[in-house]
C-alpha atoms as a PDB file:
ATOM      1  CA  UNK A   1     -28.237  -8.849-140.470  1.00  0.00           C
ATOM      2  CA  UNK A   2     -30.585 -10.415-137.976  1.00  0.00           C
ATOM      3  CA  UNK A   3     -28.325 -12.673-136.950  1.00  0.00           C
ATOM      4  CA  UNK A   4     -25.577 -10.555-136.328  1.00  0.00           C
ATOM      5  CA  UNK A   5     -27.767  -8.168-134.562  1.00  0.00           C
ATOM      6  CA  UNK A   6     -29.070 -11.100-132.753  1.00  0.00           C
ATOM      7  CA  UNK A   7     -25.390 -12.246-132.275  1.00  0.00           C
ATOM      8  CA  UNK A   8     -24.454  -8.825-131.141  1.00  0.00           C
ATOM      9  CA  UNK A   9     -27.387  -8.524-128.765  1.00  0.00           C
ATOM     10  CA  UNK A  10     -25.811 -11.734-127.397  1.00  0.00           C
ATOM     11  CA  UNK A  11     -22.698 -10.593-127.058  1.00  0.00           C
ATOM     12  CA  UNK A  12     -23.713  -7.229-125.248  1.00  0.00           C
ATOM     13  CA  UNK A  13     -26.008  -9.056-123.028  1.00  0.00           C
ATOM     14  CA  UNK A  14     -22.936 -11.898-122.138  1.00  0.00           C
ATOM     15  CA  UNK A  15     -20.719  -8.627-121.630  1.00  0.00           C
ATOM     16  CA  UNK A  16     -23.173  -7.136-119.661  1.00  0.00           C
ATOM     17  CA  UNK A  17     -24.110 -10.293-117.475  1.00  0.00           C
ATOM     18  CA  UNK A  18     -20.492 -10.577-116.689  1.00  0.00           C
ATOM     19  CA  UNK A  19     -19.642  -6.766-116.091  1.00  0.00           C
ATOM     20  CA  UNK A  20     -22.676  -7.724-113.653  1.00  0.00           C
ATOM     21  CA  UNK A  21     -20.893 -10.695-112.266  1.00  0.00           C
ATOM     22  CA  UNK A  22     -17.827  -8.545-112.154  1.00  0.00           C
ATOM     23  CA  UNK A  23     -19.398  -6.110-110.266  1.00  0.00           C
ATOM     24  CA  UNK A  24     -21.384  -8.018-107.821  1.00  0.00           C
ATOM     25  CA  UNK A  25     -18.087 -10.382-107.334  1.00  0.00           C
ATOM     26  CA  UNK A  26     -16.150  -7.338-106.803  1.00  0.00           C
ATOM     27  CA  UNK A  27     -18.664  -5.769-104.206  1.00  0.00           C
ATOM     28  CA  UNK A  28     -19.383  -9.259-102.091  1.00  0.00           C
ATOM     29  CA  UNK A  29     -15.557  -9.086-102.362  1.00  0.00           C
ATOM     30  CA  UNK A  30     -15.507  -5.537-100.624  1.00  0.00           C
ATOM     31  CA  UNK A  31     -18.209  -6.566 -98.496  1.00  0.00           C
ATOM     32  CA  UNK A  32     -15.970  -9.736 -97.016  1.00  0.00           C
ATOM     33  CA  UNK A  33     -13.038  -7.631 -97.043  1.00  0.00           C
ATOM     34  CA  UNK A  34     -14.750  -4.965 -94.883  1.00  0.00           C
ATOM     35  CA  UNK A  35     -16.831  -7.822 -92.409  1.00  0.00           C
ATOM     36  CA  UNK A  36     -13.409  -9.155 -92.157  1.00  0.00           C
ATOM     37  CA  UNK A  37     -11.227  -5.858 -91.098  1.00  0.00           C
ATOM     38  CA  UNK A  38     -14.729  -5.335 -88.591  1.00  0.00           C
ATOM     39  CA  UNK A  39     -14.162  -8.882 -87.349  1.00  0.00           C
ATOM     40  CA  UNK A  40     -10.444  -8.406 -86.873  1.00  0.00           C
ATOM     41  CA  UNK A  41     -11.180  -4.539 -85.013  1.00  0.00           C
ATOM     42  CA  UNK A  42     -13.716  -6.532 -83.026  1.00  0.00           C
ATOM     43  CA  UNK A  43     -11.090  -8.573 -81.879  1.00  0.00           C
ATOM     44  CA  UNK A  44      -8.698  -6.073 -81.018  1.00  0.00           C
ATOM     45  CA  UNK A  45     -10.868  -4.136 -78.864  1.00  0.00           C
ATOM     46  CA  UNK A  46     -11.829  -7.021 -77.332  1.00  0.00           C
ATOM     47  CA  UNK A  47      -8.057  -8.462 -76.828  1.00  0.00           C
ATOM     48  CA  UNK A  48      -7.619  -4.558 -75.171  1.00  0.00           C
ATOM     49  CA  UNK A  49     -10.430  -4.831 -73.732  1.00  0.00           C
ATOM     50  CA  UNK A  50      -9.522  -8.188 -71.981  1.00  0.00           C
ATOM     51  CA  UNK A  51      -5.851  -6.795 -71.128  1.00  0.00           C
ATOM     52  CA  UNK A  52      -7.165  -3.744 -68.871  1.00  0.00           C
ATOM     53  CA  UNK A  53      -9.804  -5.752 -66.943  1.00  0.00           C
ATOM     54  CA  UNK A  54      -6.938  -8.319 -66.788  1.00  0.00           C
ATOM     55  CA  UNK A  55      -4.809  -4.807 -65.324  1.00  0.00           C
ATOM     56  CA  UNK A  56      -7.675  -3.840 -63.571  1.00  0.00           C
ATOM     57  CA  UNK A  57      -8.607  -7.119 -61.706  1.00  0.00           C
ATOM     58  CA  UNK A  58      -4.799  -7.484 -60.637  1.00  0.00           C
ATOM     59  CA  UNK A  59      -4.961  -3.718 -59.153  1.00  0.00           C
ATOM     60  CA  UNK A  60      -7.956  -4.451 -57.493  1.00  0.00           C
ATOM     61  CA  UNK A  61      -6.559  -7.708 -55.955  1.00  0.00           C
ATOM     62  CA  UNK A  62      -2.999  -6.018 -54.854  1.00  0.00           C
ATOM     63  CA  UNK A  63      -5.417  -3.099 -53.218  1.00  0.00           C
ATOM     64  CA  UNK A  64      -7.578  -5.432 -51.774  1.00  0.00           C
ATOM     65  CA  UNK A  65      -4.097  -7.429 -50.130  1.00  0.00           C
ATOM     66  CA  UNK A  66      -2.867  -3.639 -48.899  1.00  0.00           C
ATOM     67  CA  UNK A  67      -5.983  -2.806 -47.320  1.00  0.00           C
ATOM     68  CA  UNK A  68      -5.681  -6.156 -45.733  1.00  0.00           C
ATOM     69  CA  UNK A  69      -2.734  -5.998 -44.868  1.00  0.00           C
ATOM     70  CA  UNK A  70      -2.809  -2.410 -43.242  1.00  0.00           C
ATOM     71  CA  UNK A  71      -6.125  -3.508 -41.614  1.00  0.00           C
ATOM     72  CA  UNK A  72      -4.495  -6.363 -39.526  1.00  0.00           C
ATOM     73  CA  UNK A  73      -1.231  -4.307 -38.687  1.00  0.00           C
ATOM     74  CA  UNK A  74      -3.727  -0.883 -38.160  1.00  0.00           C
ATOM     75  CA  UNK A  75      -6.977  -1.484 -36.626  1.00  0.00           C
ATOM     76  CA  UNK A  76      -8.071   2.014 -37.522  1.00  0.00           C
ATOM     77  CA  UNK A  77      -6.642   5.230 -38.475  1.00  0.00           C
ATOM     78  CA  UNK A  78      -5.875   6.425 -35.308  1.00  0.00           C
ATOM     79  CA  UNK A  79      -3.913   3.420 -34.505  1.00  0.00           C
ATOM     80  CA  UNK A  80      -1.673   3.708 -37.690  1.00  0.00           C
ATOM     81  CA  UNK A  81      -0.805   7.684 -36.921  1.00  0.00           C
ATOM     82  CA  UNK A  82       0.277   6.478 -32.923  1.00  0.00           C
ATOM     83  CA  UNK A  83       2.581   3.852 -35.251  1.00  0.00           C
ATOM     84  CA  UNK A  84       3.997   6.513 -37.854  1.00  0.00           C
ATOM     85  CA  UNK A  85       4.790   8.951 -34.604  1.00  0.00           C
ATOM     86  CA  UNK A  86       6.053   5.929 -32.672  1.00  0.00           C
ATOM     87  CA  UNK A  87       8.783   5.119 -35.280  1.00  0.00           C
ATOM     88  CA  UNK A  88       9.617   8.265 -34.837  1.00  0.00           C
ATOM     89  CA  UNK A  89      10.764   8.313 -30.868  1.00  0.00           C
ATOM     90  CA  UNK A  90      13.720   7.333 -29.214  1.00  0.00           C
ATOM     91  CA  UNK A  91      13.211   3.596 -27.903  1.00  0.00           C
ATOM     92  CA  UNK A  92      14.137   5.089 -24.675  1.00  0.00           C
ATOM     93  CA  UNK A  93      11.510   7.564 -25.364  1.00  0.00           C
ATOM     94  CA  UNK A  94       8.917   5.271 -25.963  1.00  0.00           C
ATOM     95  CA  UNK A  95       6.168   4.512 -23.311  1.00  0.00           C
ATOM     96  CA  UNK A  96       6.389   0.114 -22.204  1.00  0.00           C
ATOM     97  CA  UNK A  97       4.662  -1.562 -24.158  1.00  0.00           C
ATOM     98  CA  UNK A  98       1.566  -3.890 -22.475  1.00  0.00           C
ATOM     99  CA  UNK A  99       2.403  -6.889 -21.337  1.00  0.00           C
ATOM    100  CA  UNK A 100       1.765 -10.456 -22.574  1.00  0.00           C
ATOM    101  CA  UNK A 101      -0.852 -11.971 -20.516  1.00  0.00           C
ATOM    102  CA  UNK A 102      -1.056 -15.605 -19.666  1.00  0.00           C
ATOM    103  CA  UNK A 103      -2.423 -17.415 -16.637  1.00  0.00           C
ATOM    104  CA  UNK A 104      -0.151 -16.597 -14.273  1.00  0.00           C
ATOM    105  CA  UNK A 105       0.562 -13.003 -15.021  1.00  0.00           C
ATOM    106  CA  UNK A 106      -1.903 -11.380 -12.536  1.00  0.00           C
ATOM    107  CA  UNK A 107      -0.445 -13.553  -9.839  1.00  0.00           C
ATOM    108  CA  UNK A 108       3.012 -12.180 -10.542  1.00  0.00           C
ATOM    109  CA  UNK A 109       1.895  -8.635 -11.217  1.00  0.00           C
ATOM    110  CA  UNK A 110       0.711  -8.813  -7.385  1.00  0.00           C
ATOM    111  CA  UNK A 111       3.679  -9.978  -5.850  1.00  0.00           C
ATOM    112  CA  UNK A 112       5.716  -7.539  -7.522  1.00  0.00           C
ATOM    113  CA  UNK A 113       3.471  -4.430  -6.838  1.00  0.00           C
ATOM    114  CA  UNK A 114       3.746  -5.829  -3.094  1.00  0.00           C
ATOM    115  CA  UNK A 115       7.790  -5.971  -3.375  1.00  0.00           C
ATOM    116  CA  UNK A 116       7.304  -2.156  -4.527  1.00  0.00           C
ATOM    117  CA  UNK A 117       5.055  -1.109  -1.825  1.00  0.00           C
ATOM    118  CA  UNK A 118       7.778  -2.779   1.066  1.00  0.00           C
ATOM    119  CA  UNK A 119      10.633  -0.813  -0.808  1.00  0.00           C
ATOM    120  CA  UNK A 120       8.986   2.363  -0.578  1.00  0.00           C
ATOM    121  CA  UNK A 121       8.213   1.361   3.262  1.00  0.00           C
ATOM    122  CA  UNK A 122      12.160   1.142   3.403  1.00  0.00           C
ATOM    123  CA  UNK A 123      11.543  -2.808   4.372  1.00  0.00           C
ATOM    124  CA  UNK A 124      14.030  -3.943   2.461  1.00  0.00           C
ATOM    125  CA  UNK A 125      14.481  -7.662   3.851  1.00  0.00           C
ATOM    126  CA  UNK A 126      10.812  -8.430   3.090  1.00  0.00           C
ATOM    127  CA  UNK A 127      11.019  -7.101   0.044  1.00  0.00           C
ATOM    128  CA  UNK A 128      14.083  -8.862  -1.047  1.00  0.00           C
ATOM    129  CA  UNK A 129      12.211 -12.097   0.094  1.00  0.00           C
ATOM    130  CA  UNK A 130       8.883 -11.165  -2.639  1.00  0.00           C
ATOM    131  CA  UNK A 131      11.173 -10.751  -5.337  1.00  0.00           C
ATOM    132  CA  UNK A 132      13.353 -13.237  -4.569  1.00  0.00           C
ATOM    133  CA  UNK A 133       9.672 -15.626  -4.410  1.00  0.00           C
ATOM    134  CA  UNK A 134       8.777 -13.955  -7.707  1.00  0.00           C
ATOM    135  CA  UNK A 135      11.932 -14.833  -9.556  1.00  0.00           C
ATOM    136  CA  UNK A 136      11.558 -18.110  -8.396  1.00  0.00           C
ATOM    137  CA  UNK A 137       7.804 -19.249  -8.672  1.00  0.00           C
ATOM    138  CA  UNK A 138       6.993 -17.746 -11.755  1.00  0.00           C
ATOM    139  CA  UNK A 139       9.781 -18.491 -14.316  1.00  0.00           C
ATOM    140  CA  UNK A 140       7.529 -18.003 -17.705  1.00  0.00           C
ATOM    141  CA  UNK A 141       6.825 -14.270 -17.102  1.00  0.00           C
ATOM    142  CA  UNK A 142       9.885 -13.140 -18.802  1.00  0.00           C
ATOM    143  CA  UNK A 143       9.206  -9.605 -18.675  1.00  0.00           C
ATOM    144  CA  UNK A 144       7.592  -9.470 -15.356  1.00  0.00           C
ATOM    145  CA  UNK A 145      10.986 -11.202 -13.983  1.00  0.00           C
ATOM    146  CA  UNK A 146      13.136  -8.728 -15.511  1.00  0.00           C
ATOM    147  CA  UNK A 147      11.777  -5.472 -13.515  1.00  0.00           C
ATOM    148  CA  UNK A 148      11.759  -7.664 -10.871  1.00  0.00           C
ATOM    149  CA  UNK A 149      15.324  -7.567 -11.351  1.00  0.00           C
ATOM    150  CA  UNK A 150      15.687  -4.398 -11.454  1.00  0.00           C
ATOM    151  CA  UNK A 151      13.855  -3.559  -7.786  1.00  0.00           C
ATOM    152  CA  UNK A 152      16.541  -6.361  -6.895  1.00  0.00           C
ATOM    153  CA  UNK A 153      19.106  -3.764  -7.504  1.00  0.00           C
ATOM    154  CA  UNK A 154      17.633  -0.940  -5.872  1.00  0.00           C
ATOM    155  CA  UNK A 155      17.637  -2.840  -3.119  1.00  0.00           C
ATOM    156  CA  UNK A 156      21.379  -4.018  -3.425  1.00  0.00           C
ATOM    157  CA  UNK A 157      21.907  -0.294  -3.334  1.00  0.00           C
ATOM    158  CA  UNK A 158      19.918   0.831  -0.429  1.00  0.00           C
ATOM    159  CA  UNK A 159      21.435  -1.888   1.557  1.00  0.00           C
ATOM    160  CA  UNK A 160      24.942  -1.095   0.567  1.00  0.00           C
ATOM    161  CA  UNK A 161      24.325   2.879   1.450  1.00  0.00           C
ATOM    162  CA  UNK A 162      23.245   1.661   4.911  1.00  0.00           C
ATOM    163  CA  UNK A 163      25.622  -0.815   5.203  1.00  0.00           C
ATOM    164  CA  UNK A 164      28.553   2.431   4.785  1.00  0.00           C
ATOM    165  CA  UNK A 165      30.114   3.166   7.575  1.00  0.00           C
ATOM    166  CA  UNK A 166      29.301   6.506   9.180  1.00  0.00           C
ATOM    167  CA  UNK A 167      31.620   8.703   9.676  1.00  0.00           C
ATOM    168  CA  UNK A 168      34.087   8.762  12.684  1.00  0.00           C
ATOM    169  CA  UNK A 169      34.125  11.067  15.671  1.00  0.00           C
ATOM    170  CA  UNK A 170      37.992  12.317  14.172  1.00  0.00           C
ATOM    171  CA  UNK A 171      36.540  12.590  10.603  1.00  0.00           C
ATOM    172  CA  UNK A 172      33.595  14.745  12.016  1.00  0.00           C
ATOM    173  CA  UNK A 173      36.149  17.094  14.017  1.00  0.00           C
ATOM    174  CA  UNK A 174      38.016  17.698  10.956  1.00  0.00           C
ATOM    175  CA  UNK A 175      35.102  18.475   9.073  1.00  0.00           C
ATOM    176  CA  UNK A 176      34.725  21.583  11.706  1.00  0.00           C
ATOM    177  CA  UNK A 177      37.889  22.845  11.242  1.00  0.00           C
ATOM    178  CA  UNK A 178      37.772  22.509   8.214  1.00  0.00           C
ATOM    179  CA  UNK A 179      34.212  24.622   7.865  1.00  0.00           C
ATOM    180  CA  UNK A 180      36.055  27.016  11.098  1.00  0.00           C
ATOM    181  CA  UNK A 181      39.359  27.514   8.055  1.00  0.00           C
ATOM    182  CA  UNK A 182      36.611  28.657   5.454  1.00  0.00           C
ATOM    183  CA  UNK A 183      34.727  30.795   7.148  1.00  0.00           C
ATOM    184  CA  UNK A 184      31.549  28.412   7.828  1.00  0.00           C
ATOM    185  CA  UNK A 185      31.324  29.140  11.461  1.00  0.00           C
ATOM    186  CA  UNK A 186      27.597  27.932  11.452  1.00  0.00           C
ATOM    187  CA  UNK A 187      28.447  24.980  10.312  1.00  0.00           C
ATOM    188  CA  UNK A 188      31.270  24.349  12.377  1.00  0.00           C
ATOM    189  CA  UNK A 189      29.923  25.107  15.917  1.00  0.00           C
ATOM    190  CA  UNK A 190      27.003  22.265  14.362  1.00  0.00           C
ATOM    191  CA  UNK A 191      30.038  19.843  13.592  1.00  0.00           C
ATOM    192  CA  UNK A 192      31.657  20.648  17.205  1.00  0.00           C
ATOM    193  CA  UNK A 193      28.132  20.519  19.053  1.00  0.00           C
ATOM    194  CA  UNK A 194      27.227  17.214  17.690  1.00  0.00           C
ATOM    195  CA  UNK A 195      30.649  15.760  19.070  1.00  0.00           C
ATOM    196  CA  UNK A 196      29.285  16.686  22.043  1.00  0.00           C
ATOM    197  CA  UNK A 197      26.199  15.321  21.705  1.00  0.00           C
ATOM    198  CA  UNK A 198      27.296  11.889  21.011  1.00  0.00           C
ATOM    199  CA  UNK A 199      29.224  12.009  24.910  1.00  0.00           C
ATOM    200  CA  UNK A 200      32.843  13.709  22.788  1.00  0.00           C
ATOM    201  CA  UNK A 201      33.998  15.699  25.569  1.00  0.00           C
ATOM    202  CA  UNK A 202      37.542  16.534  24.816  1.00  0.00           C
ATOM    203  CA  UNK A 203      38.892  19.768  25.631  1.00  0.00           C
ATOM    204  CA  UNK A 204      40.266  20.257  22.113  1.00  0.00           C
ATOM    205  CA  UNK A 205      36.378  19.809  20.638  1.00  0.00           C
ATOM    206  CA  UNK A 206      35.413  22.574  23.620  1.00  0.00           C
ATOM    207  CA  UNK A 207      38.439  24.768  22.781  1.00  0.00           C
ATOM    208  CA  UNK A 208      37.444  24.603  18.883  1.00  0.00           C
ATOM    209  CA  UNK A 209      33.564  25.469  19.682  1.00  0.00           C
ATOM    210  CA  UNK A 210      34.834  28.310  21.411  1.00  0.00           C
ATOM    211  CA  UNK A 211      36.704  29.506  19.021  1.00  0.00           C
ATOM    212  CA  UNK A 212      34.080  29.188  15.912  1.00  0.00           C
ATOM    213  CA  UNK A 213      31.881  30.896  18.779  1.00  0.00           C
ATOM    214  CA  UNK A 214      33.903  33.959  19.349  1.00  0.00           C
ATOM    215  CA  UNK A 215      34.161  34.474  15.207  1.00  0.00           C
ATOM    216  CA  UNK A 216      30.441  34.123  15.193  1.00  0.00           C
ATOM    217  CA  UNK A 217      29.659  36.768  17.795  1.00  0.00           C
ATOM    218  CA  UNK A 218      28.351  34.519  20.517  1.00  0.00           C
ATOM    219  CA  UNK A 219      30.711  36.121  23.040  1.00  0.00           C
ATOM    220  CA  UNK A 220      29.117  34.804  26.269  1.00  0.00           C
ATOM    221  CA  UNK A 221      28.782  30.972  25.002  1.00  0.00           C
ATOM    222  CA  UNK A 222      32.564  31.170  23.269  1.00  0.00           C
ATOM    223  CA  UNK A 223      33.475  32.415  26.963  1.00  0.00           C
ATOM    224  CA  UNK A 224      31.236  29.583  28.876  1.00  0.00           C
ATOM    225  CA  UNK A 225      32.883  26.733  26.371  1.00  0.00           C
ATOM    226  CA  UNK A 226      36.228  27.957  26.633  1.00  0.00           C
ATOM    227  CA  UNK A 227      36.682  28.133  30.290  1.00  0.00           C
ATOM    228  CA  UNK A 228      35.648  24.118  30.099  1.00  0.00           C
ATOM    229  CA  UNK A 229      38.619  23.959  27.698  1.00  0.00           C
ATOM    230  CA  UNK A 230      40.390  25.660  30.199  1.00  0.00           C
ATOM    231  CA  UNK A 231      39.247  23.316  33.096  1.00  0.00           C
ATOM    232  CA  UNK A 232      39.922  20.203  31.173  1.00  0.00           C
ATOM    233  CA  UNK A 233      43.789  21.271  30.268  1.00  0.00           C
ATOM    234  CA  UNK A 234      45.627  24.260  31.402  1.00  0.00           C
ATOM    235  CA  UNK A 235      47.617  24.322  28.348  1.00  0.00           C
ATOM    236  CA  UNK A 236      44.322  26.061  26.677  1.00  0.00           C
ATOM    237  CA  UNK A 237      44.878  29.270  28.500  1.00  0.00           C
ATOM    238  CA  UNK A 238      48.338  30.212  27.104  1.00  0.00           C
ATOM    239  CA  UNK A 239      46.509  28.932  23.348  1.00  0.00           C
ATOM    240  CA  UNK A 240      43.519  31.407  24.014  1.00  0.00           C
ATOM    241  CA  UNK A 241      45.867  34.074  25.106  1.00  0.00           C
ATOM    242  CA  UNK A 242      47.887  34.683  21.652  1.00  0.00           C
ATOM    243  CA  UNK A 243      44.608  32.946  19.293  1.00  0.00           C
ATOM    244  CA  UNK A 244      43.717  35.052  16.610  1.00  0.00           C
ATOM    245  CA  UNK A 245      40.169  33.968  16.558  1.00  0.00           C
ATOM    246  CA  UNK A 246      40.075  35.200  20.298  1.00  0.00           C
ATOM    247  CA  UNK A 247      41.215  39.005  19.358  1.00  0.00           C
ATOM    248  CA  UNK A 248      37.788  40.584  19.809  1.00  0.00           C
ATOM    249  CA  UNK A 249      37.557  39.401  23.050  1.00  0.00           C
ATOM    250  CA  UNK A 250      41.196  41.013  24.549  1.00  0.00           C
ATOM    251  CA  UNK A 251      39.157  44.153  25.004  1.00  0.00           C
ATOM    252  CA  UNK A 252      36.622  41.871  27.549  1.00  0.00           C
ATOM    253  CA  UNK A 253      37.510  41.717  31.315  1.00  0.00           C
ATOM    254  CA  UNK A 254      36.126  38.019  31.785  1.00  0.00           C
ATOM    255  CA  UNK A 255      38.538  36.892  28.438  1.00  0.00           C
ATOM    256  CA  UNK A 256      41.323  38.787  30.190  1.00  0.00           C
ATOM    257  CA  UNK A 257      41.132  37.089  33.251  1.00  0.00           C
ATOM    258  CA  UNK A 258      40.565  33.878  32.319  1.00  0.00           C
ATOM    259  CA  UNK A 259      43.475  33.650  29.992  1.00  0.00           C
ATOM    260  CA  UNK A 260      45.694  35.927  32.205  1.00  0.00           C
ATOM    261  CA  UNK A 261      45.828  38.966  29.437  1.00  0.00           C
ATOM    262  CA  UNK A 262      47.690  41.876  30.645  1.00  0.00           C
ATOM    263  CA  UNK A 263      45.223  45.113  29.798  1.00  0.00           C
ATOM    264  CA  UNK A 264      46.901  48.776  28.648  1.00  0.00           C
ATOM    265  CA  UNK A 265      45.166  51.041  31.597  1.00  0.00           C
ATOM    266  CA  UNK A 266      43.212  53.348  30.099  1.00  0.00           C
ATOM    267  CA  UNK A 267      44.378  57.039  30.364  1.00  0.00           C
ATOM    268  CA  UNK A 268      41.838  59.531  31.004  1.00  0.00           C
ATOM    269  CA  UNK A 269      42.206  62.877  29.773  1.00  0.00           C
ATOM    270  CA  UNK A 270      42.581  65.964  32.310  1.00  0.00           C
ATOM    271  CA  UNK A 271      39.389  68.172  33.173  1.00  0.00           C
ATOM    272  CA  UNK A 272      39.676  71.635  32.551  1.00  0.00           C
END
């Protein structure tokens, strides 16, 4: 009995030792298991973690390259609104830009501000001569030469419109009968006045001035011009005498006698 009990006792304390061992196996077992699923969330977060700074240091670095970049191209704010409006004018629109400085560009600017002054002073030889001495001396300011080109032309032009011939002395007649047909007679007696001016003295420019005269109203001076018509060729009477622009004067003694018009003798009514 004693040595069953004793072999019992054995037994229950080898079953027990083991269910012990079991146990303790089992919870080191749970223990590593658990260390191990910390260890492998530690290393997720950290592999996250490691991805987003790696994000976050590549944003940084492309914001870092735009703000650079934008710095260099836009100075300051102000500068990058005058560029967004800019792009948004007409080239032709747009003010000229500043010019490209080098050594000699203040020696050029001069001589071209000097051709400018001379064309505004109508001295257009002197001016040609700057330009021309521009175009020639300073071949590297590209831009400077090419509005020195351009004064070149206005010069071309303003010697060409004085080089036009002026108009003729028959041109300028028929520009005063042709004002005289239309009804200009202002502008006609200054046509036919000029021709006199410049020594014209045919009787068909005096005839014509006396005739815009008379359909002005100047009675006396279309009288005083058209007796020099008169004087000059006789033919001019018998023209005066059946002229419509003469009509108003057939009621005037002087016109009558001059051209030799016939007048109706006026009737006078009986006195009572």
């Amino acid at each position: 009995m004693a040595r069953a009990a004793a072999r019992k006792k054995t037994k229950r304390g080898k079953v027990k030792k083991a269910t012990h061992l079991a146990k303790k196996s089992g919870s080191a077992l749970k223990v590593k298991s658990g260390a191990k699923r910390a260890l492998a969330g530690k290393a997720t977060a950290k592999s996250r973690d490691h991805v987003a700074l790696k994000a976050r240091k590549k944003l940084i670095s492309h914001g870092r390259r735009t703000a650079r970049a934008e710095r260099t191209a836009y100075p300051n704010e102000d500068s990058r609104a005058k560029s967004e409006i800019s792009s948004r004018i007409p080239m032709a629109e747009r003010p000229p830009r500043l010019l490209i400085e080098t050594k000699s560009t203040t020696a050029a600017l001069a001589i071209l501000e000097k051709s400018i002054k001379l064309i505004y002073q109508k001295d257009l030889k002197k001016a040609r001569l700057e330009l021309n001495s521009l175009l020639e001396s300073y071949p590297q300011e590209s831009e400077i030469l090419a509005r020195a080109r351009t004064y070149l032309q206005i010069c071309n032009r303003e010697e060409a419109a004085r080089k036009k011939p002026a108009v003729t002395y028959d041109q300028l007649y028929t520009l005063g009968v042709m004002e005289h047909n239309r009804g200009n007679f202002a502008t006609a007696i200054a046509d036919f006045r000029q021709l006199l001016e410049k020594g014209q003295k045919g009787d068909h420019i005096y005839y014509s001035l006396a005739a815009s005269l008379a359909r002005n109203g100047n009675i006396s001076e279309a009288l005083q011009n058209l007796r020099q018509a008169i004087a000059l060729n006789e033919d001019n009477r018998i023209f005066a005498k059946n002229d419509s622009d003469f009509e108003q004067l057939h009621a005037n003694s002087e016109f009558a006698d001059l051209v030799g018009l016939i007048q109706d003798p006026v009737t006078e009514s009986p006195q009572s």
